[in-house]
N, C-alpha and C. Protein backbone atom coordinates (compact mmCIF):
# COMPACT_ATOMS: atom_id res chain seq x y z
N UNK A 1 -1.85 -27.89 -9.19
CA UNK A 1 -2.35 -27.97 -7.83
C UNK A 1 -1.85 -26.79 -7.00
N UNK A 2 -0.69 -26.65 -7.25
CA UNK A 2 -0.16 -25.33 -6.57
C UNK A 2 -1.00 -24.26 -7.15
N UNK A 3 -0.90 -24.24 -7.75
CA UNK A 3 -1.70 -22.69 -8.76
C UNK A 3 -3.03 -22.41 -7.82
N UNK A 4 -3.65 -23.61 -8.16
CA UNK A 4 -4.78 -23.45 -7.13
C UNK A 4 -4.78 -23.51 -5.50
N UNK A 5 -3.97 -23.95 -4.96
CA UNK A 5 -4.03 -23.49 -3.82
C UNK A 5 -3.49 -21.61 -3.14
N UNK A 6 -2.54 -21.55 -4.25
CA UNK A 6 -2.24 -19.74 -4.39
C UNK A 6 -3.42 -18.95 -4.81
N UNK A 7 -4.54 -20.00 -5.28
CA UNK A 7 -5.17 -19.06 -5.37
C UNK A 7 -6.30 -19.01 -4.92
N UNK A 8 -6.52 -19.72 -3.91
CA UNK A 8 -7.68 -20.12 -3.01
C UNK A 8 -6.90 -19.03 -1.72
N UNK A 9 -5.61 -19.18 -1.19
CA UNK A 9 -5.11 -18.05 -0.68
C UNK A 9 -5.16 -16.83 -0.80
N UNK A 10 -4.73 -16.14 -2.18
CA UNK A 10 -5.26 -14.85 -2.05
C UNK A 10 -6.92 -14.76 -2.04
N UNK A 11 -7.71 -15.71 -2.45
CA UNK A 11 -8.90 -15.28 -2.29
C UNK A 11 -9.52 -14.88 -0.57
N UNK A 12 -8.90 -15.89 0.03
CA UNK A 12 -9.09 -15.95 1.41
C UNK A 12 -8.84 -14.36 1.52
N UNK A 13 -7.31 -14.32 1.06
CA UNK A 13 -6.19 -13.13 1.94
C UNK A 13 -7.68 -11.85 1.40
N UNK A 14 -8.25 -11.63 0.37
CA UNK A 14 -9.17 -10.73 -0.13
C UNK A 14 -10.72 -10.85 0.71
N UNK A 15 -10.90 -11.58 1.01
CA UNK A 15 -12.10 -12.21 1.65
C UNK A 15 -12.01 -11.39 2.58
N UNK A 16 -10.88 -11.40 3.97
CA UNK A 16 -10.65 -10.79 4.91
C UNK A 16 -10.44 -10.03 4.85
N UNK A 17 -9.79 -9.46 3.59
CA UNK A 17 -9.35 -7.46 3.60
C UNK A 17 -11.01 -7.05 3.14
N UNK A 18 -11.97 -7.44 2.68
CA UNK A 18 -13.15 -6.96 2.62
C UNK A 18 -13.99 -6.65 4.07
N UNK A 19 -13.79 -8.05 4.76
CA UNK A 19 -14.69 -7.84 6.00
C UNK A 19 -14.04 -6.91 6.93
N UNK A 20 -12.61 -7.05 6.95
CA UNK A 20 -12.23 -6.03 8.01
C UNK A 20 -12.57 -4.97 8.05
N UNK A 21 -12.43 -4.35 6.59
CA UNK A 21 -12.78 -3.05 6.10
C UNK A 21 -14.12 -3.00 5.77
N UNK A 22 -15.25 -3.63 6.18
CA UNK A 22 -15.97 -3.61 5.79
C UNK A 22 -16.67 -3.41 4.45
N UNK A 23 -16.00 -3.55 3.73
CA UNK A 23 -16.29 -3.35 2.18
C UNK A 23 -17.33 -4.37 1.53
N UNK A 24 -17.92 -5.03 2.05
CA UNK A 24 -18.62 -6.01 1.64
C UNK A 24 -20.27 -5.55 1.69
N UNK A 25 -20.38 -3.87 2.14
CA UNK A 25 -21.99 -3.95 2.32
C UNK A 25 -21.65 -2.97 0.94
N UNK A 26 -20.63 -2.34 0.29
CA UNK A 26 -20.86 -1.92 -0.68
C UNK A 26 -20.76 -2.30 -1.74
N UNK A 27 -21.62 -1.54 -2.72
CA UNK A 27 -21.98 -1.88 -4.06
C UNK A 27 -20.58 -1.81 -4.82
N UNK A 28 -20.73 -3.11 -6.12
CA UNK A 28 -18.63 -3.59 -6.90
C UNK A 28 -18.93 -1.90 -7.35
N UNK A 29 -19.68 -0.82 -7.95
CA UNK A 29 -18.64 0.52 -8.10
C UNK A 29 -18.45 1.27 -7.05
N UNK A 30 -18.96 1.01 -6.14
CA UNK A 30 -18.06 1.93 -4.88
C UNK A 30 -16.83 1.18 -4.05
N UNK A 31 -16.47 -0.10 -4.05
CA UNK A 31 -16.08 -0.49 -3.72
C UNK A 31 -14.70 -0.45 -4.51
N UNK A 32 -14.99 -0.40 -5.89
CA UNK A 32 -13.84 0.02 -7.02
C UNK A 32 -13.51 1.32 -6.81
N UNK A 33 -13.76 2.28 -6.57
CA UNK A 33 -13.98 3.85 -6.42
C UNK A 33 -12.82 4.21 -5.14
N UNK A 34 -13.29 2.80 -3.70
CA UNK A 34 -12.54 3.10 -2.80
C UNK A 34 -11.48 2.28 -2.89
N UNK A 35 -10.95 1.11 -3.48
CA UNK A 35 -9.88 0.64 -3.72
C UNK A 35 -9.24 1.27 -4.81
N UNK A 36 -9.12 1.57 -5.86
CA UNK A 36 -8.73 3.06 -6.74
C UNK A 36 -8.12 4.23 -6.05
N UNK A 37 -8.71 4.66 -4.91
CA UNK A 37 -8.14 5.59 -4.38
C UNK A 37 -7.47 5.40 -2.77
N UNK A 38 -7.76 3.92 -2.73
CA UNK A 38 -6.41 3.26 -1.66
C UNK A 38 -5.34 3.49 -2.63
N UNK A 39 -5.05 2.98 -3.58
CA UNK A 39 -4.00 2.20 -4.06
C UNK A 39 -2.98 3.60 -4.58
N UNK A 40 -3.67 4.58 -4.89
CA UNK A 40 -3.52 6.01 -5.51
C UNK A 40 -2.91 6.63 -4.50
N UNK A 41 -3.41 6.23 -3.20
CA UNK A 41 -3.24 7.12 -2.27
C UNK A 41 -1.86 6.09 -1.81
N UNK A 42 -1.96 5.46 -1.44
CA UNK A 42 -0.18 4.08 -0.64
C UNK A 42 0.55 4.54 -2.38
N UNK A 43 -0.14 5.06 -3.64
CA UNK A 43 1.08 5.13 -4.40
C UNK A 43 1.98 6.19 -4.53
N UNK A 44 0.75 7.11 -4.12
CA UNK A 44 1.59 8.93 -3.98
C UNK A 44 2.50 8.59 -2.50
N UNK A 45 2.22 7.70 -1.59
CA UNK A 45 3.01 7.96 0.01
C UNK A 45 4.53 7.54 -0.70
N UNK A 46 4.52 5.86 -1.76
CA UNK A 46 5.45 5.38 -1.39
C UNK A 46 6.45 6.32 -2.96
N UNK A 47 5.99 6.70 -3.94
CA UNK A 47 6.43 7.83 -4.68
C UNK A 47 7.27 9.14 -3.88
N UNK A 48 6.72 9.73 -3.15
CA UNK A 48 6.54 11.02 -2.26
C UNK A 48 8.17 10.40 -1.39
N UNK A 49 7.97 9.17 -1.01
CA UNK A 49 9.31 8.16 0.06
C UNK A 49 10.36 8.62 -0.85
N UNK A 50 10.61 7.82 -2.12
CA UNK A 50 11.10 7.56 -2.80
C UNK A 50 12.02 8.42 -3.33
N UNK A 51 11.28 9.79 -3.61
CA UNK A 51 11.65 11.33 -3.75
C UNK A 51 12.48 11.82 -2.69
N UNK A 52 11.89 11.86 -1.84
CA UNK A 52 12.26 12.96 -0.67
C UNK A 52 13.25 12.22 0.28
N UNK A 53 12.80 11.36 0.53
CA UNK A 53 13.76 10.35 1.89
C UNK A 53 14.85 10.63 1.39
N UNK A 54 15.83 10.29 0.12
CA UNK A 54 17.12 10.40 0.11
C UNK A 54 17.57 12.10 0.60
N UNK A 55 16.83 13.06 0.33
CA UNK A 55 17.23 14.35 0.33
C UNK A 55 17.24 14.36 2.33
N UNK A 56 16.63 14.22 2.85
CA UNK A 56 16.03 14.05 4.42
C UNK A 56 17.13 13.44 5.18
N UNK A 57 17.47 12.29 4.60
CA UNK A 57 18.53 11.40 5.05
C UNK A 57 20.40 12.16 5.13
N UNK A 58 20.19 12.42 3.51
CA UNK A 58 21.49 13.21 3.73
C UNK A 58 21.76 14.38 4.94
N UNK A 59 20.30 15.24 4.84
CA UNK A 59 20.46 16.26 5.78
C UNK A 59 20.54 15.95 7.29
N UNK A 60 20.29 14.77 7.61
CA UNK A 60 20.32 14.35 8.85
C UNK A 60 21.53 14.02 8.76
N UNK A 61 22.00 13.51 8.27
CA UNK A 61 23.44 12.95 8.38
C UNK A 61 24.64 13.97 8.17
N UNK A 62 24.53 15.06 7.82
CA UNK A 62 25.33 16.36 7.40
C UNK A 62 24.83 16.84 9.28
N UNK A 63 24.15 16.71 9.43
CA UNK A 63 23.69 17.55 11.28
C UNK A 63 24.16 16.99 11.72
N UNK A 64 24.59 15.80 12.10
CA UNK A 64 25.60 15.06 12.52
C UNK A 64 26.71 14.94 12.35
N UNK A 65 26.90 15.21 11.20
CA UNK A 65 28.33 15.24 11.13
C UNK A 65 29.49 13.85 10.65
N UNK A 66 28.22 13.45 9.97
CA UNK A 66 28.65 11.72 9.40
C UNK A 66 29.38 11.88 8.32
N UNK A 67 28.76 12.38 7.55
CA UNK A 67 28.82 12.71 6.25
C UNK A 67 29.63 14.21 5.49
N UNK A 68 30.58 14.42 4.98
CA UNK A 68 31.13 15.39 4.75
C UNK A 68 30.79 16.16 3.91
């Protein structure tokens, strides 16, 4: 019973990420095409974070004078 109600939820939670975004007047391969290159794209941002932030962080903190 749980199973199914998790999954009547994400269907909802998907339902609404379609209409907001309007994704619902397009055809399932363009719609694959543009979720493919959401997911590509939030994966290079949070990759790109992941990389660089620690290097960014230290240097802010060396300008300050936190960090020795």
């Amino acid at each position: 019973m749980a199973l199914g109600d998790c999954w009547k939820q994400l269907s909802w939670f998907y339902y609404q990420y379609l209409l907001v975004t309007a994704l619902y007047m397009l055809e399932p391969w363009e719609r694959t095409v543009f979720n493919s290159l959401l997911v590509s794209v939030a994966g290079m941002a949070v990759y790109t974070g992941y990389v660089f932030m620690p290097q960014h962080i230290m240097a802010i903190l060396h300008y300050f004078e936190l960090v020795q």
